[in-house]
Protein backbone atom coordinates (compact mmCIF):
# COMPACT_ATOMS: atom_id res chain seq x y z
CA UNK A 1 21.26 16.48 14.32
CA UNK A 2 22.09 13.68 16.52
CA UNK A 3 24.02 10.63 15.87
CA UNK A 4 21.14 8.55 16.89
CA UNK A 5 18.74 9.77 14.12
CA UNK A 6 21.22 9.36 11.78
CA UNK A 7 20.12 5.57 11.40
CA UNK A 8 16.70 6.36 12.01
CA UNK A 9 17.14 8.51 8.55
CA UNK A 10 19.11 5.80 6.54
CA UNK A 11 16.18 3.32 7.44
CA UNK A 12 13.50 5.19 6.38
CA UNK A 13 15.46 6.36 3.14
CA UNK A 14 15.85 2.78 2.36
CA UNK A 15 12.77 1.97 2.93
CA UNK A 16 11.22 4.72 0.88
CA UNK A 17 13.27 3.26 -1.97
CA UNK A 18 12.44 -0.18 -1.47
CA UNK A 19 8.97 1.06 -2.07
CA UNK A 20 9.66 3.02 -5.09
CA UNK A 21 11.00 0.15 -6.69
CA UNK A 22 8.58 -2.81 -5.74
CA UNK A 23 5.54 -0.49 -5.72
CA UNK A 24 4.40 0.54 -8.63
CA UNK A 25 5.85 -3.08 -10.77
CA UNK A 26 4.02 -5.83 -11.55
CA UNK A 27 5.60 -8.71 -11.75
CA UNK A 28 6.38 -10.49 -15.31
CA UNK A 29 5.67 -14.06 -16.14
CA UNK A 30 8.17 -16.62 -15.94
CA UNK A 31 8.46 -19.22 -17.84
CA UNK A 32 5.63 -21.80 -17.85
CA UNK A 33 3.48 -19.44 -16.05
CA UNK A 34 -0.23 -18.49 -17.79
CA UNK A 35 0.62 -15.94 -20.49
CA UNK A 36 -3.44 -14.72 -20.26
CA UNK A 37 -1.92 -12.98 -16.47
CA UNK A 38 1.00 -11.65 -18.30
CA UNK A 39 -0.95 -10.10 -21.54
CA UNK A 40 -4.07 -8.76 -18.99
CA UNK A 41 -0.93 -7.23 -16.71
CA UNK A 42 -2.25 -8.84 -13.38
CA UNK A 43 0.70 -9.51 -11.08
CA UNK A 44 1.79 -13.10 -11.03
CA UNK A 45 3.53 -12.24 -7.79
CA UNK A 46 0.25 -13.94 -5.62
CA UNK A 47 -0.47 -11.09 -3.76
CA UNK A 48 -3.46 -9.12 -4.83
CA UNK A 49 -4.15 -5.39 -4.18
CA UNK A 50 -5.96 -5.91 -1.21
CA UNK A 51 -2.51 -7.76 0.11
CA UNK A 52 -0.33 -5.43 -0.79
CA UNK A 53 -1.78 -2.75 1.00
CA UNK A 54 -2.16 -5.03 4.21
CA UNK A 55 1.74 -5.32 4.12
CA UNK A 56 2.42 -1.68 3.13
CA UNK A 57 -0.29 0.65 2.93
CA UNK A 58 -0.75 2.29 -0.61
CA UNK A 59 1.23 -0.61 -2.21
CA UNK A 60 -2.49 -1.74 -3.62
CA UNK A 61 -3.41 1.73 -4.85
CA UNK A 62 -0.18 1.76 -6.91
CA UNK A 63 -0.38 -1.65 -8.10
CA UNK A 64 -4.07 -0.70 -9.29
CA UNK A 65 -2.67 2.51 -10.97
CA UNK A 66 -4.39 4.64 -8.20
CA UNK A 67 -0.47 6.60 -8.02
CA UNK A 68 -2.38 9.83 -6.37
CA UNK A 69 -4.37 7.34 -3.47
CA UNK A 70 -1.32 5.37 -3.19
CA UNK A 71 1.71 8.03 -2.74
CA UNK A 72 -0.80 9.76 -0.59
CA UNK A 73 -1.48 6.92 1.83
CA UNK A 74 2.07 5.68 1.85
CA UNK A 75 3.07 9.70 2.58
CA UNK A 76 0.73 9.60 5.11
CA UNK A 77 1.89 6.32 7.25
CA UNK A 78 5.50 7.16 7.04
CA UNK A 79 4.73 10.59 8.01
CA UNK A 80 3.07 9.16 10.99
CA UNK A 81 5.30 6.51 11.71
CA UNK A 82 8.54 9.18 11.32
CA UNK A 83 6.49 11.52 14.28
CA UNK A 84 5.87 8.91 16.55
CA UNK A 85 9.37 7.77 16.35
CA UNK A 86 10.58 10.75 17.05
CA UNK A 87 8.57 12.02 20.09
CA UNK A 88 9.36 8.83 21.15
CA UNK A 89 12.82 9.30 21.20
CA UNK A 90 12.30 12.67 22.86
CA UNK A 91 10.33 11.39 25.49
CA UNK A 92 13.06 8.88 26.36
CA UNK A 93 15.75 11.22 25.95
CA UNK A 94 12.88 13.53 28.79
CA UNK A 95 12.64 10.11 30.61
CA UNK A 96 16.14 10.19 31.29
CA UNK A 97 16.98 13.97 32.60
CA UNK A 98 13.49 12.95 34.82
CA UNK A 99 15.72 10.34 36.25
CA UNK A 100 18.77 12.34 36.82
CA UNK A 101 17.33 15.61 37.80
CA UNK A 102 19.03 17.20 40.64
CA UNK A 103 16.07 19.16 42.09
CA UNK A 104 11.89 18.67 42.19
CA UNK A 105 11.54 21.04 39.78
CA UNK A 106 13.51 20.13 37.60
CA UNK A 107 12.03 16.55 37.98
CA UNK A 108 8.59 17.92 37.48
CA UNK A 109 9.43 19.88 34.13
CA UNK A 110 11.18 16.80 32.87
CA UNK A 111 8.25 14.81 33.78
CA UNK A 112 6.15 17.09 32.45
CA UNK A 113 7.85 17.06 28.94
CA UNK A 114 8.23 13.00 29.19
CA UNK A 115 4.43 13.07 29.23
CA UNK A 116 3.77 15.61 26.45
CA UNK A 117 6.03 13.25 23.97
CA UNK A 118 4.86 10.06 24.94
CA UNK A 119 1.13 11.26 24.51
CA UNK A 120 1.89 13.04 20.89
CA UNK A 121 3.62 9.65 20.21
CA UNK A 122 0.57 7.59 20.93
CA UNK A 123 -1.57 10.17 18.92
CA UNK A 124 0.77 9.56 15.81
CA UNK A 125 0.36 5.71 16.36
CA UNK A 126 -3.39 6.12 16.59
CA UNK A 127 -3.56 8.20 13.48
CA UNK A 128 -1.15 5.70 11.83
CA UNK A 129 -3.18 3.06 12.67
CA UNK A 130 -6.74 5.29 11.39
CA UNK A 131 -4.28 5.52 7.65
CA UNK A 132 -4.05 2.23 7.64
CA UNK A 133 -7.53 1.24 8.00
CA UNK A 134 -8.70 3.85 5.65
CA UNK A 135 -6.46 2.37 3.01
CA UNK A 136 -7.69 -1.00 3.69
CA UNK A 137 -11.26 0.17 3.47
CA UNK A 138 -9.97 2.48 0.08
CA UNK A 139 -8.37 -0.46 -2.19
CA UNK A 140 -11.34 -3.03 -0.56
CA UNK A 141 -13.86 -0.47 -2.00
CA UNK A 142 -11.39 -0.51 -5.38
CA UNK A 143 -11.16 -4.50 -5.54
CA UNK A 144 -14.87 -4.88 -5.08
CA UNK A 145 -16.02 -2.52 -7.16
CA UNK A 146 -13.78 -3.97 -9.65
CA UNK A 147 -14.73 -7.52 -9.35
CA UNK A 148 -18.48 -6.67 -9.66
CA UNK A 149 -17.96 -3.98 -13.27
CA UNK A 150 -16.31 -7.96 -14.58
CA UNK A 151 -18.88 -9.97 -13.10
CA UNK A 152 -22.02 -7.67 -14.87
CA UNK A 153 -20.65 -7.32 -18.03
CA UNK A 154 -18.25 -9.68 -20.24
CA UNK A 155 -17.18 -9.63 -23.55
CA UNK A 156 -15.13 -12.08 -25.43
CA UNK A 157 -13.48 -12.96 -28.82
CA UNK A 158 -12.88 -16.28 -29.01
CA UNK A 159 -11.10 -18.64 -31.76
CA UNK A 160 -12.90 -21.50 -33.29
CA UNK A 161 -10.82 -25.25 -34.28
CA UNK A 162 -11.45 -24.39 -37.50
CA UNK A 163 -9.94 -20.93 -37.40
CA UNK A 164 -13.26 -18.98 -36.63
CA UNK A 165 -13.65 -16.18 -35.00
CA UNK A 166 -16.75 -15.64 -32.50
CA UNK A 167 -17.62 -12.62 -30.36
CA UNK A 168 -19.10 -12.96 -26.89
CA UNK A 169 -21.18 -10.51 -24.84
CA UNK A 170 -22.67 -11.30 -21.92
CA UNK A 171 -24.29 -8.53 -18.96
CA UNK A 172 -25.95 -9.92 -15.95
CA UNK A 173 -28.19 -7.98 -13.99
């Protein structure tokens, strides 16, 4: 292992435990703050699910208790992201012998070998980017789905002023 991955390693650890502890939380109500968000567990953080996975995909799914979507689409980017770093890197480290090859041959194999990382790098971006949409598309799909199942059917217990109790049900069509 070379000393250059070394950071490349530390980052992504930290990362990945960044995650793990902002994830899956929802954010508690402070003081002042409407205590009907705290009691329904909504996060009072202002970012919604669909958000949250713009900014880190799967980060919606696991604020929506989707763990399975969300640990596979966040798997799934930083296994794509962690490729395409490191073809990348071998490319440029390619790139470089290319430059300071002694012989056409030599020249041509490193060239050769530049080209094969850079284009597996772009393929990891691409595929990356195809994650990220599909979990964009997933937690939109989750979020609407979700505010229509409220919107058709409602049910309420309400208190009276003078201490009565009345039940609500409303479902639209």
């Amino acid at each position: 292992m070379s000393a250059a991955q070394d950071p490349l390693q530390r980052g992504f650890c930290l990362c990945f435990c960044f995650l793990l502890l902002v994830g899956p939380g929802t954010a508690a109500a402070a003081p002042g703050q409407d205590q009907e968000k705290a009691a329904a567990g909504t996060s009072t953080s202002g970012f919604g699910p669909l958000e949250k996975s713009l900014i880190i995909p799967g980060w919606g799914q696991l604020s929506e208790k989707r763990y399975g979507e969300g640990i596979a689409f966040l798997s799934a980017e930083i296994f794509c992201l962690t490729l395409a770093i490191v073809n990348n890197h071998r490319g440029n480290e390619n790139y470089s012998l290319y430059q300071r090859a002694a012989s056409s041959e030599e020249a041509l194999r490193y060239r050769q070998l530049t080209e094969k990382y850079d284009t597996r790098r772009n393929e990891f971006l691409l595929a990356g980017a195809a994650v990220w949409a599909l979990n964009l598309l997933d937690i939109y799909l989750i979020v609407n789905g979700k505010e229509k199942k409220e919107k058709a059917f409602t049910f309420r217990i309400e208190r009276g002023a003078n201490r009565t109790l009345s039940l609500a049900v409303a479902y639209r069509f």
